[in-house]
Every structure is written in structure tokens, then in C-alpha cells.
Protein backbone atom coordinates (compact mmCIF):
# COMPACT_ATOMS: atom_id res chain seq x y z
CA UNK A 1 4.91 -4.70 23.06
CA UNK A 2 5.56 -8.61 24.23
CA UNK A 3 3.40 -10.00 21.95
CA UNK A 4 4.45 -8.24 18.89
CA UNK A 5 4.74 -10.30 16.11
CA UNK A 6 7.07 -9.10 12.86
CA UNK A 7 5.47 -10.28 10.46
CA UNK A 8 2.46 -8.16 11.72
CA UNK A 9 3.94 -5.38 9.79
CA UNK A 10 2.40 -6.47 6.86
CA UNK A 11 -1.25 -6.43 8.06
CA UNK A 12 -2.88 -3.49 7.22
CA UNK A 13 -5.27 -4.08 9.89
CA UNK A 14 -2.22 -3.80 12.53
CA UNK A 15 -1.60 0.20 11.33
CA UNK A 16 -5.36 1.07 11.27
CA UNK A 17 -5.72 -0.17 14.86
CA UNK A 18 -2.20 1.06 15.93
CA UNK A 19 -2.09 2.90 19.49
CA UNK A 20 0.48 4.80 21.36
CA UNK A 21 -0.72 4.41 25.10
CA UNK A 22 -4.32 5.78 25.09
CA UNK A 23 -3.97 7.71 21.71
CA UNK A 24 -5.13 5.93 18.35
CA UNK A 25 -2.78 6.84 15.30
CA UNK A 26 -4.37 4.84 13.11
CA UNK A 27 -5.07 7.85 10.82
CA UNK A 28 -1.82 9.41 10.67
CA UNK A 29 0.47 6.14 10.58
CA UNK A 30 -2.52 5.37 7.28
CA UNK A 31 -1.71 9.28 5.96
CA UNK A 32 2.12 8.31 6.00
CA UNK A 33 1.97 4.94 4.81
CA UNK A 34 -0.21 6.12 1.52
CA UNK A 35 2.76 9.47 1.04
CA UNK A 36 5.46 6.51 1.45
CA UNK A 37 4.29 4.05 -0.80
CA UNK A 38 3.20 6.74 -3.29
CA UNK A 39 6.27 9.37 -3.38
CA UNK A 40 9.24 6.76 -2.16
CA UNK A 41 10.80 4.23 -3.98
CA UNK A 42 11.48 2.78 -0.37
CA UNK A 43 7.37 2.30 -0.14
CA UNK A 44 6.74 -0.54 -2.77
CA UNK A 45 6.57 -3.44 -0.23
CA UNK A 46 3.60 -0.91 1.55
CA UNK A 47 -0.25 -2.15 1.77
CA UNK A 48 -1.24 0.42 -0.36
CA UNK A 49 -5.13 -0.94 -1.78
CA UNK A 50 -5.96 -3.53 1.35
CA UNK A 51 -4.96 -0.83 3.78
CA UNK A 52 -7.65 1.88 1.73
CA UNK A 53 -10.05 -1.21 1.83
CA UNK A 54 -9.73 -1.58 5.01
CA UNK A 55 -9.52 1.74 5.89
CA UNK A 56 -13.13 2.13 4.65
CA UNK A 57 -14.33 -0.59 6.71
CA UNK A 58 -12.58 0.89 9.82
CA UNK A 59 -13.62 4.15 8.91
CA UNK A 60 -15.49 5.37 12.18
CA UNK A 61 -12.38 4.30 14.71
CA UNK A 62 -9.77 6.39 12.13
CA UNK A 63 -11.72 9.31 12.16
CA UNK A 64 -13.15 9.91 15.00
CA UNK A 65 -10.09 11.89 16.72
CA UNK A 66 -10.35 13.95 14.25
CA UNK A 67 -13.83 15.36 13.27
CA UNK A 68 -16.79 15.24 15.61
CA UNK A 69 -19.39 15.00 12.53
CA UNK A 70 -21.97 12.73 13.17
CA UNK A 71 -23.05 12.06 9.41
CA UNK A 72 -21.43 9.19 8.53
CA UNK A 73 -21.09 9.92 4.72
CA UNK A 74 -19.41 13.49 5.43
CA UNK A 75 -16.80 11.50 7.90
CA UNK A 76 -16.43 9.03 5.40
CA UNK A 77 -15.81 11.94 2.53
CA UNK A 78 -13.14 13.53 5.30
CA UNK A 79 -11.13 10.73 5.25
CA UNK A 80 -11.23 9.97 1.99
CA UNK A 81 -9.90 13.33 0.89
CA UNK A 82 -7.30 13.54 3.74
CA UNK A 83 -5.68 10.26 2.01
CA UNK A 84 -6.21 11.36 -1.14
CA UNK A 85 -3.75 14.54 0.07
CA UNK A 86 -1.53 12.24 1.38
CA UNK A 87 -1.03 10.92 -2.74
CA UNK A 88 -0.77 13.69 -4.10
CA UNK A 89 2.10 15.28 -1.87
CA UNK A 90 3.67 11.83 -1.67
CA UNK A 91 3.53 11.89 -5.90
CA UNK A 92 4.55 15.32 -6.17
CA UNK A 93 7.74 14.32 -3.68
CA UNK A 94 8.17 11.40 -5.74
CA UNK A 95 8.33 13.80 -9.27
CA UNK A 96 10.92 16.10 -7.49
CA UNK A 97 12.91 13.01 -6.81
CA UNK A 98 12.53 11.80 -10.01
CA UNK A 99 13.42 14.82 -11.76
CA UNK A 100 17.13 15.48 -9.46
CA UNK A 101 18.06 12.16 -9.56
CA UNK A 102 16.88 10.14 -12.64
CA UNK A 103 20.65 9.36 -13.91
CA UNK A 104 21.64 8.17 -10.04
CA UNK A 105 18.94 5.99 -9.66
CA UNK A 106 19.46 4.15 -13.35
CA UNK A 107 22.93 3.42 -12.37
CA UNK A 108 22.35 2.81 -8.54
CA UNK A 109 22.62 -1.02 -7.66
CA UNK A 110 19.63 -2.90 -6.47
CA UNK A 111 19.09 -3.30 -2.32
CA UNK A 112 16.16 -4.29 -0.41
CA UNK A 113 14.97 -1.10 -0.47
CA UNK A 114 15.13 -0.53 -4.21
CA UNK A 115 15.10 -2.51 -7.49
CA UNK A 116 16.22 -1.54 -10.71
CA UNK A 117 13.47 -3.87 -12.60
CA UNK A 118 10.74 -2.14 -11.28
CA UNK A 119 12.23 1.46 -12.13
CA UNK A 120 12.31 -0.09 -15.12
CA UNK A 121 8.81 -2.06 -15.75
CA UNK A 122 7.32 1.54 -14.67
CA UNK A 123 8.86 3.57 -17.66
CA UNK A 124 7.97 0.74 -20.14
CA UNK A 125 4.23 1.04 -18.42
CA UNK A 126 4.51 5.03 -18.50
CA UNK A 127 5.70 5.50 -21.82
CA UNK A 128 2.56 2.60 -23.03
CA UNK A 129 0.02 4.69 -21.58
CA UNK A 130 1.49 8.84 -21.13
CA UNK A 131 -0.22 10.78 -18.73
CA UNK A 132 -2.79 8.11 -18.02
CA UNK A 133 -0.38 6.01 -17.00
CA UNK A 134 -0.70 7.84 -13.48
CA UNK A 135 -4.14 7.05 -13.34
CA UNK A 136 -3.43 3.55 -14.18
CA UNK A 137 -0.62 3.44 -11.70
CA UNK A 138 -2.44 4.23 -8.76
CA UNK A 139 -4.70 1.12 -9.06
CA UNK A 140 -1.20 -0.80 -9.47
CA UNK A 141 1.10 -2.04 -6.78
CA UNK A 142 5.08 -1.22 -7.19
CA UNK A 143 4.40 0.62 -10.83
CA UNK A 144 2.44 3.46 -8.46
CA UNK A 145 5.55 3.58 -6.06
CA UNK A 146 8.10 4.54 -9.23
CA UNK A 147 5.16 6.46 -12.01
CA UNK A 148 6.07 9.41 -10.27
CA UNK A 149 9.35 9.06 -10.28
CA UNK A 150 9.19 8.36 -13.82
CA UNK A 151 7.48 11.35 -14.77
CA UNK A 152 10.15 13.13 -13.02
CA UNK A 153 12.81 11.60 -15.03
CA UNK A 154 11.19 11.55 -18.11
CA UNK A 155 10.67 15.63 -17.70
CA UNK A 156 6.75 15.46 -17.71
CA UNK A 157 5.14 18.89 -18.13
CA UNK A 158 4.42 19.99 -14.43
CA UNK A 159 0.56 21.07 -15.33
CA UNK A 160 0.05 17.78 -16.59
CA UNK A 161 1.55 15.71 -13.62
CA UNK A 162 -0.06 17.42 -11.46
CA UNK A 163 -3.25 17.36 -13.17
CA UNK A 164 -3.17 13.80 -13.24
CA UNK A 165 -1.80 13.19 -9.71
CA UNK A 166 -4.71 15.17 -8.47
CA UNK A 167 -7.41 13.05 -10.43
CA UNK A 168 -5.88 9.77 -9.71
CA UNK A 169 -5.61 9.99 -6.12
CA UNK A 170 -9.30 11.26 -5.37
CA UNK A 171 -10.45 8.49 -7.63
CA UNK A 172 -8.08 5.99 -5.98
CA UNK A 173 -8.73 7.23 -2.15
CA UNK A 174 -12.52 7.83 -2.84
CA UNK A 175 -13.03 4.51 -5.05
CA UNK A 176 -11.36 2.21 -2.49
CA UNK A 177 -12.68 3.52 0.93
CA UNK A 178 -16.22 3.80 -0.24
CA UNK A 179 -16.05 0.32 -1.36
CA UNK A 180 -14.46 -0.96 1.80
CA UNK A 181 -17.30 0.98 3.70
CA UNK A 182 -20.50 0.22 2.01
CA UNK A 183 -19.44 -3.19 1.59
CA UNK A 184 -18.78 -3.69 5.36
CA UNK A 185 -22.80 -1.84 5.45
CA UNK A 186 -24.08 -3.96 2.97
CA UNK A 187 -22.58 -7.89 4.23
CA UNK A 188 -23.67 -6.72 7.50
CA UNK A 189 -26.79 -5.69 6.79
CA UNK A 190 -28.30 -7.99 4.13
CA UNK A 191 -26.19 -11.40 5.11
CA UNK A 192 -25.35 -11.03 9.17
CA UNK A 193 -21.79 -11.30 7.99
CA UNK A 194 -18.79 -9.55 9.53
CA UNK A 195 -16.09 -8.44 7.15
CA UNK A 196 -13.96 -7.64 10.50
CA UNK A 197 -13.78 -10.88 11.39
CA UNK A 198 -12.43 -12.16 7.60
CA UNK A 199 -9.48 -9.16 7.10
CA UNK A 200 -7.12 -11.88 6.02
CA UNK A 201 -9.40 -12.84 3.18
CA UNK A 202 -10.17 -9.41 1.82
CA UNK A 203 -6.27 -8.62 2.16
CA UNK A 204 -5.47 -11.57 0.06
CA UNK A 205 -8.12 -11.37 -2.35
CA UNK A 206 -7.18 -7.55 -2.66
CA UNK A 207 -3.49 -8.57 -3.48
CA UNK A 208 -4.64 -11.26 -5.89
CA UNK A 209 -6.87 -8.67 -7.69
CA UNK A 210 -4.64 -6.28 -8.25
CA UNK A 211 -0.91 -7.50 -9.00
CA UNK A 212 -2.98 -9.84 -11.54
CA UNK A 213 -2.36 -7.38 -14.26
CA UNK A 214 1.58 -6.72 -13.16
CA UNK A 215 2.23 -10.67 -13.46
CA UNK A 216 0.50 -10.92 -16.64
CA UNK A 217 2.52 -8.27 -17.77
CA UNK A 218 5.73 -10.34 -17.06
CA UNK A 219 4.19 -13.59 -18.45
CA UNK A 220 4.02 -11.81 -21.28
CA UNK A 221 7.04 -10.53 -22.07
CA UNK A 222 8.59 -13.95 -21.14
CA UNK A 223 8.42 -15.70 -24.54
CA UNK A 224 9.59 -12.34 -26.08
CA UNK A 225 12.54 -12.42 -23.76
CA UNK A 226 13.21 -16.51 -24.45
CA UNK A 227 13.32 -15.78 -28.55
């Protein structure tokens, strides 16, 4: 690896494409990333939405080590509910947590890997919303790293989380990959265009998009903060 590059590490297109000699582990370095970022508070600096994007637009080279289907909307529908798994364990993990080790965390100082303010910002957004607020999460980078967590801490009713969990990460997985895939279809398709060759775009686009509503949030409370 002489040309690696650190700051490669935050290009979701670098973990789709990821090899190990002759083997592609694209898939299960993707699988991993989405448990990380979704059931440990170390995960909030993850690609969580730009790497689904993407993940629909790469969707053929992740998944075809494992499934030989040659339907394209069944492979698509494959990997979509393999990363949708990947949430819900990586939520569930993140409720256990949550639940064990609510009062440690609260008191535990902030590091790179964690950050009291956005422990924080999450149970404001959880106790705004309830059980929704999982749902709402998912679409939401950092609050969808600590929501479980939350839930854990705030003793959510296990039926419920999981309920939830299950919903919002087949909606999130299916939502974001079929975009991602179609999309690459349709630009190709109807206007010659490549979305391969404009990753950087979509990633920053993608961030833009959705933090939007998480600085608003703090823009908000600003003034409130100030009086």
C-alpha cells in the first residue's frame, strides 16, 4: 500500500472498492462500517448515507462474490437487506450498551472517540420525537450513532425498539441504495453521464443534505442559549 493516502479513509468509495490481494471486501468492510456507525458511539465520524449511496451505484462489484443471481433487481434487494441486518444488530448492540452503561457514559469525559454533546443533542432529539425518533435518526448523521444508545438509557420498551429498529433500517438501507442505483441507471441512460466519475460531488452533496437539519438544530438553539 505505497500510495495510500490517509485521508482516503474518509471516501466511501475507497471501502466499496477495498481489496485484500485478489479478494474484494467491499461488502463486508460496507456490512461493518453500517453495524459501527449504527451500534458504536466510536462510529459517528463513519460515511454512513454516501457510503449506502454509493453502495447502490456500485452495487454489481459488492455483490457479486456473494450471489450468482443474474436479475439485477433481486441482487440489488440482497444487498439491500444484508445492510439493513447490519443496522439492526449494530442498533440492538448499541441499546444493550446503552442500557449497562447509561450513568458511565454521562459522566465519562469527552475523547476523539466520544463526545458528550452529541450523547446529549440525541436524548433532546429522542425525547422530541419517542419511538420515531429512531426512524428519524437513521436518516441523521451522529444522532443515529447515539438513538440507540439513548433508548437504552432511557429504558425503552424492548418490543418497541426493536420494532422501530427493524422498520428504520429496511427503509434506510432500501431507500438509499435504490436511489444510488437507479440514479446511476437513469444519468446513464437518459444524459450519457457517469455518476462514477463525479463520487466526490454526490459525497458532498450527500453530507450537505443531510447534516442540514442537525446544524439548523444548533442555530437554533443558539439565541436560546445567548438569552
Amino acid at each position: 500500500m505505497s500510495g495510500f493516502d490517509w485521508t482516503q479513509l474518509l471516501n466511501p468509495e475507497f471501502y466499496i472498492n477495498f481489496s485484500f490481494g485478489e479478494t474484494k471486501m467491499g461488502l463486508w468492510i460496507v456490512l461493518f462500517i453500517v453495524f459501527a456507525e449504527t451500534g458504536l458511539f466510536a462510529g459517528f465520524f463513519l460515511p454512513g448515507d454516501s457510503l449506502l449511496f454509493l453502495s447502490g451505484i456500485y452495487s454489481r462489484d459488492l455483490i457479486e462474490n456473494f450471489t450468482f443471481i443474474e436479475n439485477d433487481v433481486v441482487n440489488v434487494v440482497v444487498l439491500s437487506t444484508l445492510i439493513a441486518l447490519a443496522g439492526i444488530f449494530g442498533n440492538m448492540i448499541g441499546y444493550w450498551f446503552g442500557s449497562k452503561s447509561g450513568y458511565y457514559l454521562y459522566k465519562k469525559e469527552d475523547s476523539f472517540w466520544f463526545k458528550k454533546k452529541y450523547l446529549i443533542q440525541s436524548k433532546d432529539f429522542f425525547e422530541r420525537y419517542g419511538g420515531k425518533a429512531i426512524i428519524f435518526a437513521r436518516f441523521l448523521p451522529i444522532v443515529r450513532t447515539f438513538a440507540p444508545i439513548v433508548a437504552g438509557i432511557v429504558t425503552m420498551d424492548k418490543k418497541k425498539f426493536m420494532f422501530y429498529n427493524i422498520v428504520s433500517s429496511f427503509l434506510w438501507s432500501f431507500v438509499l441504495i435504490f436511489s444510488g442505483h437507479y440514479l446511476y441507471g437513469v444519468f446513464l441512460d437518459k444524459f450519457d453521464i457517469d455518476l462514477k466519475h463525479h463520487i466526490e460531488k454526490i459525497v458532498i452533496g450527500i453530507i450537505l443534505v443531510s447534516t442540514f437539519p442537525v446544524f439548523l438544530k444548533m442555530i437554533k438553539k443558539t439565541p436560546k442559549q445567548e438569552e
